[in-house]
Each structure stands twice: as C-alpha cells, then as structure tokens.
C-alpha atoms as a PDB file:
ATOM      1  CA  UNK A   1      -8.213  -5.331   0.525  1.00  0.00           C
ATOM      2  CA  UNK A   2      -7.089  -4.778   4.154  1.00  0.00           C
ATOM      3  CA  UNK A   3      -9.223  -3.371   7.138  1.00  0.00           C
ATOM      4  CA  UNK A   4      -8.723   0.579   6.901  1.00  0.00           C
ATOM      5  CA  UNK A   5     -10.496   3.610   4.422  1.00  0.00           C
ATOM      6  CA  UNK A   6     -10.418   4.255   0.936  1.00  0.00           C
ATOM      7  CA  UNK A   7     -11.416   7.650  -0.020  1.00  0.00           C
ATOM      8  CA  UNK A   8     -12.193   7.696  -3.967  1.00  0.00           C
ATOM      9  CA  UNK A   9     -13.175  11.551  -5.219  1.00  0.00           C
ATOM     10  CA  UNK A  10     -14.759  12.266  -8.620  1.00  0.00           C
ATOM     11  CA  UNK A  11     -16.699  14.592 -10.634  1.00  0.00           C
ATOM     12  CA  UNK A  12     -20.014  13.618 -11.789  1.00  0.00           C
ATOM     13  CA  UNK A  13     -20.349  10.305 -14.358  1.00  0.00           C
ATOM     14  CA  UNK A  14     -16.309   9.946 -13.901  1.00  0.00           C
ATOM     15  CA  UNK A  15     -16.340   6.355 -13.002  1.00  0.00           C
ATOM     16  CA  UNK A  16     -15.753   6.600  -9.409  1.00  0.00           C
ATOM     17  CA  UNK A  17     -18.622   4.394  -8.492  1.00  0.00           C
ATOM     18  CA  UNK A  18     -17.657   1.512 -11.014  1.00  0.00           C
ATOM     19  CA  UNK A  19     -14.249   1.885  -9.185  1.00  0.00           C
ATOM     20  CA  UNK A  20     -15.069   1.404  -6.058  1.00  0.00           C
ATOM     21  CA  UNK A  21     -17.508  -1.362  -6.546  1.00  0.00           C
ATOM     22  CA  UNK A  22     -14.870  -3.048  -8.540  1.00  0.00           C
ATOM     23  CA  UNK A  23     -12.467  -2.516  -5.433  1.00  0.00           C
ATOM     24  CA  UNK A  24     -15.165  -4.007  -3.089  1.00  0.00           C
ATOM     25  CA  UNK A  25     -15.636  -6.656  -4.991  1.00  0.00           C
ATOM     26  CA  UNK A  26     -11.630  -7.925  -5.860  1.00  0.00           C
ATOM     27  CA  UNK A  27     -11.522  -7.740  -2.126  1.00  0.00           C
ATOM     28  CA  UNK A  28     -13.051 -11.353  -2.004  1.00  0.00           C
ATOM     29  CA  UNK A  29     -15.312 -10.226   0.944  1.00  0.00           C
ATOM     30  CA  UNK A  30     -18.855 -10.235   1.416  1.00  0.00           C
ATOM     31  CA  UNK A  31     -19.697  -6.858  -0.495  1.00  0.00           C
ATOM     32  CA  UNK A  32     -21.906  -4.274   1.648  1.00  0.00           C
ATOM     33  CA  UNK A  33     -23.591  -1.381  -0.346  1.00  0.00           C
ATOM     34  CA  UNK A  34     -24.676   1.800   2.002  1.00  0.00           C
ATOM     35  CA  UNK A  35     -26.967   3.756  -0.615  1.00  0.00           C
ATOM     36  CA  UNK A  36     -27.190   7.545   0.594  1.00  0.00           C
ATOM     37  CA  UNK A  37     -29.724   8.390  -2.053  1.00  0.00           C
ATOM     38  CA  UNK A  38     -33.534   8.963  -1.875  1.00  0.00           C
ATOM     39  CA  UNK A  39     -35.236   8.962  -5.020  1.00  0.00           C
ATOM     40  CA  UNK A  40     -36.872  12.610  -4.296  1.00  0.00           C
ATOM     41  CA  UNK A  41     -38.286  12.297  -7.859  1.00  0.00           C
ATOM     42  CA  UNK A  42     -38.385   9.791 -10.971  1.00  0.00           C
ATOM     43  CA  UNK A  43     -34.873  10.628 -12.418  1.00  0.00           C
ATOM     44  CA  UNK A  44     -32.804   9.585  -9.402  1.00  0.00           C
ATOM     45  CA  UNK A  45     -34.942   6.676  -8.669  1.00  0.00           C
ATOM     46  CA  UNK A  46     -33.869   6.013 -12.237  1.00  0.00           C
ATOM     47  CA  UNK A  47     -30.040   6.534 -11.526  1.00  0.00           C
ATOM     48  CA  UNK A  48     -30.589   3.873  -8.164  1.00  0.00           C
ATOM     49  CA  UNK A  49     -31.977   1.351 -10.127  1.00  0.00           C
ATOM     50  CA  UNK A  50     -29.058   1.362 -12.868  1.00  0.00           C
ATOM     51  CA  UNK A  51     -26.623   1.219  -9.759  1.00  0.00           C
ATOM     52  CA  UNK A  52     -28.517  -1.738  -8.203  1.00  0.00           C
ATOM     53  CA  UNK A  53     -28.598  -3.290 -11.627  1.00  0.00           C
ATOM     54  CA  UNK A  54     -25.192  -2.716 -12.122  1.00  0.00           C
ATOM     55  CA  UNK A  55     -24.231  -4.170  -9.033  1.00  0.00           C
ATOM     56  CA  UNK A  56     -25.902  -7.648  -8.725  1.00  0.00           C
ATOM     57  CA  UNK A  57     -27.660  -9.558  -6.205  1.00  0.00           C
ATOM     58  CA  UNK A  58     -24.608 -10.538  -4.506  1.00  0.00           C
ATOM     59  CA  UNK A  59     -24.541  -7.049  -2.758  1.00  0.00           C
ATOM     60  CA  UNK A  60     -26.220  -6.541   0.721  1.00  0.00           C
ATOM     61  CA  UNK A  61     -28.232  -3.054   0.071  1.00  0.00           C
ATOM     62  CA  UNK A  62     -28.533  -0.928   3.521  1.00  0.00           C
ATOM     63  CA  UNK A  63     -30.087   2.485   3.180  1.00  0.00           C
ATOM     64  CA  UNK A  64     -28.456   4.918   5.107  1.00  0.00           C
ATOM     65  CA  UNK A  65     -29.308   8.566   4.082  1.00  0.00           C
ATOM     66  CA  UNK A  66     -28.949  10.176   7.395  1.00  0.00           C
ATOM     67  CA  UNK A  67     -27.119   7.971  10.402  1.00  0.00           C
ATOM     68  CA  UNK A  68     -24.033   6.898   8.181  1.00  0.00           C
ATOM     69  CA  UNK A  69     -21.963   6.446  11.072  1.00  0.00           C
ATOM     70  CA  UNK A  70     -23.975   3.946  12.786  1.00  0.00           C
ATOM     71  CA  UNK A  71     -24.916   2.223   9.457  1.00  0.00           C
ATOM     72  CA  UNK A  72     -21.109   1.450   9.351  1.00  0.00           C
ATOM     73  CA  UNK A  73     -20.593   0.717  12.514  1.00  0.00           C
ATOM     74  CA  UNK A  74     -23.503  -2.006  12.420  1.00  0.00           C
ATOM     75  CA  UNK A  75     -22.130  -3.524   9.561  1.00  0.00           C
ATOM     76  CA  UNK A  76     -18.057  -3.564  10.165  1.00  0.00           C
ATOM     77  CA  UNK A  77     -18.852  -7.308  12.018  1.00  0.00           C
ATOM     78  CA  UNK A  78     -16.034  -9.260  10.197  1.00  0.00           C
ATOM     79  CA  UNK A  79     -16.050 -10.534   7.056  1.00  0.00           C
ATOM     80  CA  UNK A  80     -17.389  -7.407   4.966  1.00  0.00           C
ATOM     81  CA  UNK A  81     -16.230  -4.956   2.375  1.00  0.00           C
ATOM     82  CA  UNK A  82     -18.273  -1.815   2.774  1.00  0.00           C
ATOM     83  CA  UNK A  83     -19.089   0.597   0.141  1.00  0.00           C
ATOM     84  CA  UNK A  84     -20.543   3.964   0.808  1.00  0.00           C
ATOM     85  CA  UNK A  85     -21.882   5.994  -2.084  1.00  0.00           C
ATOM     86  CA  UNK A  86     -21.733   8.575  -2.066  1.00  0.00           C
ATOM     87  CA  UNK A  87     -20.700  11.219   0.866  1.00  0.00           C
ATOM     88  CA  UNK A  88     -22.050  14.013  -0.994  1.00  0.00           C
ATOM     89  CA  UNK A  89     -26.051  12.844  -1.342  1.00  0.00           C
ATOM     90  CA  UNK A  90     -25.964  12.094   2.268  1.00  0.00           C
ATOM     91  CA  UNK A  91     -24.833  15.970   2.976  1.00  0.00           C
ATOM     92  CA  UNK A  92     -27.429  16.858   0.593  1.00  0.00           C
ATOM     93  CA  UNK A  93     -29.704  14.675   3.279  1.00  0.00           C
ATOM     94  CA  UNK A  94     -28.052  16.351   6.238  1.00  0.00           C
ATOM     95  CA  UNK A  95     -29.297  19.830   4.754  1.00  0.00           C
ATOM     96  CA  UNK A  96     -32.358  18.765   3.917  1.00  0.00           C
ATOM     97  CA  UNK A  97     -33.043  17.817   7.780  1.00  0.00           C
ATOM     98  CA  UNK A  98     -31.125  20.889   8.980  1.00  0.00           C
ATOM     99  CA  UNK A  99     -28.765  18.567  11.097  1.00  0.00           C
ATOM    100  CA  UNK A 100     -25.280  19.390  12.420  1.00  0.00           C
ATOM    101  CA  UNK A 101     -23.712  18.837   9.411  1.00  0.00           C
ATOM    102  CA  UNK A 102     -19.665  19.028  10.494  1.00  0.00           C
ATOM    103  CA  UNK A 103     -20.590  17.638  14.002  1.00  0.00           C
ATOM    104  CA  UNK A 104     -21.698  14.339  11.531  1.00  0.00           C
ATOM    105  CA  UNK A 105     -18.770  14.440   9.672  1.00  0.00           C
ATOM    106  CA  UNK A 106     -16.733  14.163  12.554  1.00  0.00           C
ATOM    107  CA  UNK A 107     -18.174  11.498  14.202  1.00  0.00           C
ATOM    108  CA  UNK A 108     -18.603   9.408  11.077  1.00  0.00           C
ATOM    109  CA  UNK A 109     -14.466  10.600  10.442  1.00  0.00           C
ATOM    110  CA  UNK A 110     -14.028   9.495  13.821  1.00  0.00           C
ATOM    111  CA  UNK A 111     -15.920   5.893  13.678  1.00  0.00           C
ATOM    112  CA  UNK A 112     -14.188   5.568  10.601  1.00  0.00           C
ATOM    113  CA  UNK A 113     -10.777   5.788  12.288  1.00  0.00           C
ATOM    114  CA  UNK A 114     -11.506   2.613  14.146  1.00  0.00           C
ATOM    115  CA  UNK A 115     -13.610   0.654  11.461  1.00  0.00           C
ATOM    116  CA  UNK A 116     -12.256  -3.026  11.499  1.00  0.00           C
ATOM    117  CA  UNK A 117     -13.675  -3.669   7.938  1.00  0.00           C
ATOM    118  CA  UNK A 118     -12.536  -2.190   4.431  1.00  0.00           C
ATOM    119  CA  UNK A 119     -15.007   0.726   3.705  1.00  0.00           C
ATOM    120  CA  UNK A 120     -14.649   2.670   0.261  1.00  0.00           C
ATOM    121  CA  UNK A 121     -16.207   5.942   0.802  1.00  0.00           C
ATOM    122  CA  UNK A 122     -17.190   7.844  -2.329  1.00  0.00           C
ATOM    123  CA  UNK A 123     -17.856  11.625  -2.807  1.00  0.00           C
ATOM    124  CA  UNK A 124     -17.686  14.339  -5.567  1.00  0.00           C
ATOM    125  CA  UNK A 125     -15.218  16.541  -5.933  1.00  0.00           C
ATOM    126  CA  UNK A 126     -17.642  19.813  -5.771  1.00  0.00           C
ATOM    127  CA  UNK A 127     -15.012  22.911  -5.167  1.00  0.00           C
ATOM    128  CA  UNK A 128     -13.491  22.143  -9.015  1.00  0.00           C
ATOM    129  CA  UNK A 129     -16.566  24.154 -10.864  1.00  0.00           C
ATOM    130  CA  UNK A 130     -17.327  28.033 -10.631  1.00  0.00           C
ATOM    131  CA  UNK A 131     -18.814  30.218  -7.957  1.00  0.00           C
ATOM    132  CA  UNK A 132     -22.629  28.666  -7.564  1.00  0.00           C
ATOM    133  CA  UNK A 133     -25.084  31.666  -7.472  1.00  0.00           C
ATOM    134  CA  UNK A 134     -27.143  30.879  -4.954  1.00  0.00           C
ATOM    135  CA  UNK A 135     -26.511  30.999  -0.907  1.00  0.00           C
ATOM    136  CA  UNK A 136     -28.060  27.031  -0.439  1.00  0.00           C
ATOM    137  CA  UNK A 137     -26.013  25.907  -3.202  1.00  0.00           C
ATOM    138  CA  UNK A 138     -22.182  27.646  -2.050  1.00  0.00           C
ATOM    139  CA  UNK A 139     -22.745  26.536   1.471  1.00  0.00           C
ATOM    140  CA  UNK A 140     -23.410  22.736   0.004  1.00  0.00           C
ATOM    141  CA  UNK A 141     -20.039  23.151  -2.249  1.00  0.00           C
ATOM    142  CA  UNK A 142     -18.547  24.415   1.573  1.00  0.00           C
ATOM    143  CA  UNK A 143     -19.937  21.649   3.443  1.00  0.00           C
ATOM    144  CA  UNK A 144     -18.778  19.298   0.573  1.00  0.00           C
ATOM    145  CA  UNK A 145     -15.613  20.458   0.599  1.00  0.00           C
ATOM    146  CA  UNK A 146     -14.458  20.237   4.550  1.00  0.00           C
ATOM    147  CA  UNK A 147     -15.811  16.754   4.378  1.00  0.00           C
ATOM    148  CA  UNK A 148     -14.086  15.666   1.637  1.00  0.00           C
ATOM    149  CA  UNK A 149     -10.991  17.128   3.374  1.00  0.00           C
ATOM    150  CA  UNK A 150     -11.665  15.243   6.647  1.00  0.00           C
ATOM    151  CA  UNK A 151     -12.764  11.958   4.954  1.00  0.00           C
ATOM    152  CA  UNK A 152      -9.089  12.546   2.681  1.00  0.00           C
ATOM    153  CA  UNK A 153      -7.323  13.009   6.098  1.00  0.00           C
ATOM    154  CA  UNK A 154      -8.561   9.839   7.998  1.00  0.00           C
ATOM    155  CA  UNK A 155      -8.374   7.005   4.758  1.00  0.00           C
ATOM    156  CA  UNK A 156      -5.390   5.554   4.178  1.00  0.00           C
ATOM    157  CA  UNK A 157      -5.718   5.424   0.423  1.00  0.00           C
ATOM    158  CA  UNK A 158      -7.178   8.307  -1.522  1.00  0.00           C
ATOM    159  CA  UNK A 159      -8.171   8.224  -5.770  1.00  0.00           C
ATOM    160  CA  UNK A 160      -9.439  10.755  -7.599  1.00  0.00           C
ATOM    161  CA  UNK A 161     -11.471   9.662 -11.019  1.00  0.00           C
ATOM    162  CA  UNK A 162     -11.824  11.417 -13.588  1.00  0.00           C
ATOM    163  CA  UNK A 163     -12.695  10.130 -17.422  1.00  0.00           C
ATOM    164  CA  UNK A 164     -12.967   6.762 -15.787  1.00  0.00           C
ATOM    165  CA  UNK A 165      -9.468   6.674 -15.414  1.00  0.00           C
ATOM    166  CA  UNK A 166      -8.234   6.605 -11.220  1.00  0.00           C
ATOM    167  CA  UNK A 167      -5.123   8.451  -9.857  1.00  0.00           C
ATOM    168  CA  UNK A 168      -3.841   7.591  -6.708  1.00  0.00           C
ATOM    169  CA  UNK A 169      -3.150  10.434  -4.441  1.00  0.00           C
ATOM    170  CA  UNK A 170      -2.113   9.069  -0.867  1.00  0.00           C
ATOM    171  CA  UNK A 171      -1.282   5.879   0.110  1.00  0.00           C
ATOM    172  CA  UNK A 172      -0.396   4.940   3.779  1.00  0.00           C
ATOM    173  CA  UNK A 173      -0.514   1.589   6.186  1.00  0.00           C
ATOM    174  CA  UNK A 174      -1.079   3.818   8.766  1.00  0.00           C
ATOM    175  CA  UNK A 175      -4.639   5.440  10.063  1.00  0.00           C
ATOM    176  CA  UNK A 176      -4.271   8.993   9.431  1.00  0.00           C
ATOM    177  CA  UNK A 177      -6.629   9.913  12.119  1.00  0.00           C
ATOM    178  CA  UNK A 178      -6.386  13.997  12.638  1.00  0.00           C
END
C-alpha cells in the first residue's frame, strides 16, 4: 500500500470496514485505527467493542471524534497505515457540537492531500435511501453527501461495498487534490 488516500463507501453492515482493515493490514505497516464513534448509549458501545475485537491488539486505537484532521496529521510519522472509520459518525459528532461542518471537511480534504502515510477513510453512502422526514436528519444525508464527494475527489483510489463484495470506482497515482 503506497502513501496516498483510499476512499471506501458503503451502506450500513456491507463489509466496508472488514475491507479496509484487511487493506491496512496487507499493507505490512504498523496499522493505526482512528475510531470516530462515542458510545452515546449501550448498543454502539456494543458495535465498538465487536470492531476492537475484530481487529486485534496489534492495532494502535486513537479516538478522534471531533479534530480528525489533526489526529491524522499526528499520526502520518512514517511507518503507519491509517484507518479512519468512519467519516460519517464523526459528522454526526460535528452536528452534535454545532461546528463548521464543510469548513472541517475541507481542511481534513486538504491535510489529506499532503498525508505522507496510507490512510483508508471510510464513510456510508447516505444519499442511496429515500427522502428522511425530518429537517436534522436531510441536512445530515446533505452534509454526508458533499463530504463523501470531497473525500472521493482528493483519494486516489475509491471502492464502494456493498454485500461484502468491493467495486473499484477510481483509481489514480496521482493526488486528485480539487
């Protein structure tokens, strides 16, 4: 796995996360988990300890559910294979603390354009479902969705998942910084 972005996209239990850690680790590099979640209540703190079973001792956990950007940057030293999972709880996160959500994005798009360290970044693919009914709920699907787009933009390789089963939709040596 060379320095540069991988952008893998997936609806919800598709298999994007056993991708990517399965990326990070064929990489052969010391494998770097940045965990957007917060267990806010007892089923997701049930879903974060499956994914820290699942992946092992041999991953380096850093919490990062608001400063992304600089969790990255601190970590890109050499050496490591960054994962991020996932792009779409740590929006949830940037709502929750009423921050400047697309001034975020861009700087973590922007960081990423220079990161000297493979990073997998993985997000859900929101926009595919209906109409949400609620005002909260459409502007997270909007928020979700211009991300995804900028995050698609600046990786050089981009996979969506779906059934467990990846398709690979871009695929440059160059950064695709926009």
């Amino acid at each position: 796995m060379r320095a540069g972005v991988t952008f893998i996209l997936g609806g919800a239990r598709s298999g994007k996360s056993a991708f990517a850690e399965q990326m990070v680790l064929a990489s052969g590099l010391k494998p770097v988990y940045l965990a957007t979640g917060q267990a806010w209540d007892g089923e997701m703190e049930n879903r974060i300890s499956l994914h820290r079973a699942r992946r092992g001792p041999s991953w380096k956990t850093v919490e990062a559910p608001l400063h992304l950007a600089q969790a990255i940057d601190a970590e890109a030293t050499g050496g490591n294979a960054i994962l991020v999972d996932c792009l779409t709880l740590w929006i949830t996160n940037l709502m929750m603390a009423e921050a400047d959500i697309a001034g975020e994005v861009e700087a973590l798009a922007r960081m990423l354009a220079t990161v000297k360290d493979p990073v997998v970044v993985v997000s859900n693919e929101t926009g595919l479902g209906i109409v949400p009914d609620n005002a909260m709920a459409r502007a997270f699907r909007d928020h979700a969705g211009l991300a995804n787009q900028r995050m698609a933009a600046v990786a050089q390789t981009v996979w969506f998942v779906a059934a467990g089963l990846p398709l690979l939709m871009k695929k440059t040596t160059e950064t695709q910084e926009k």
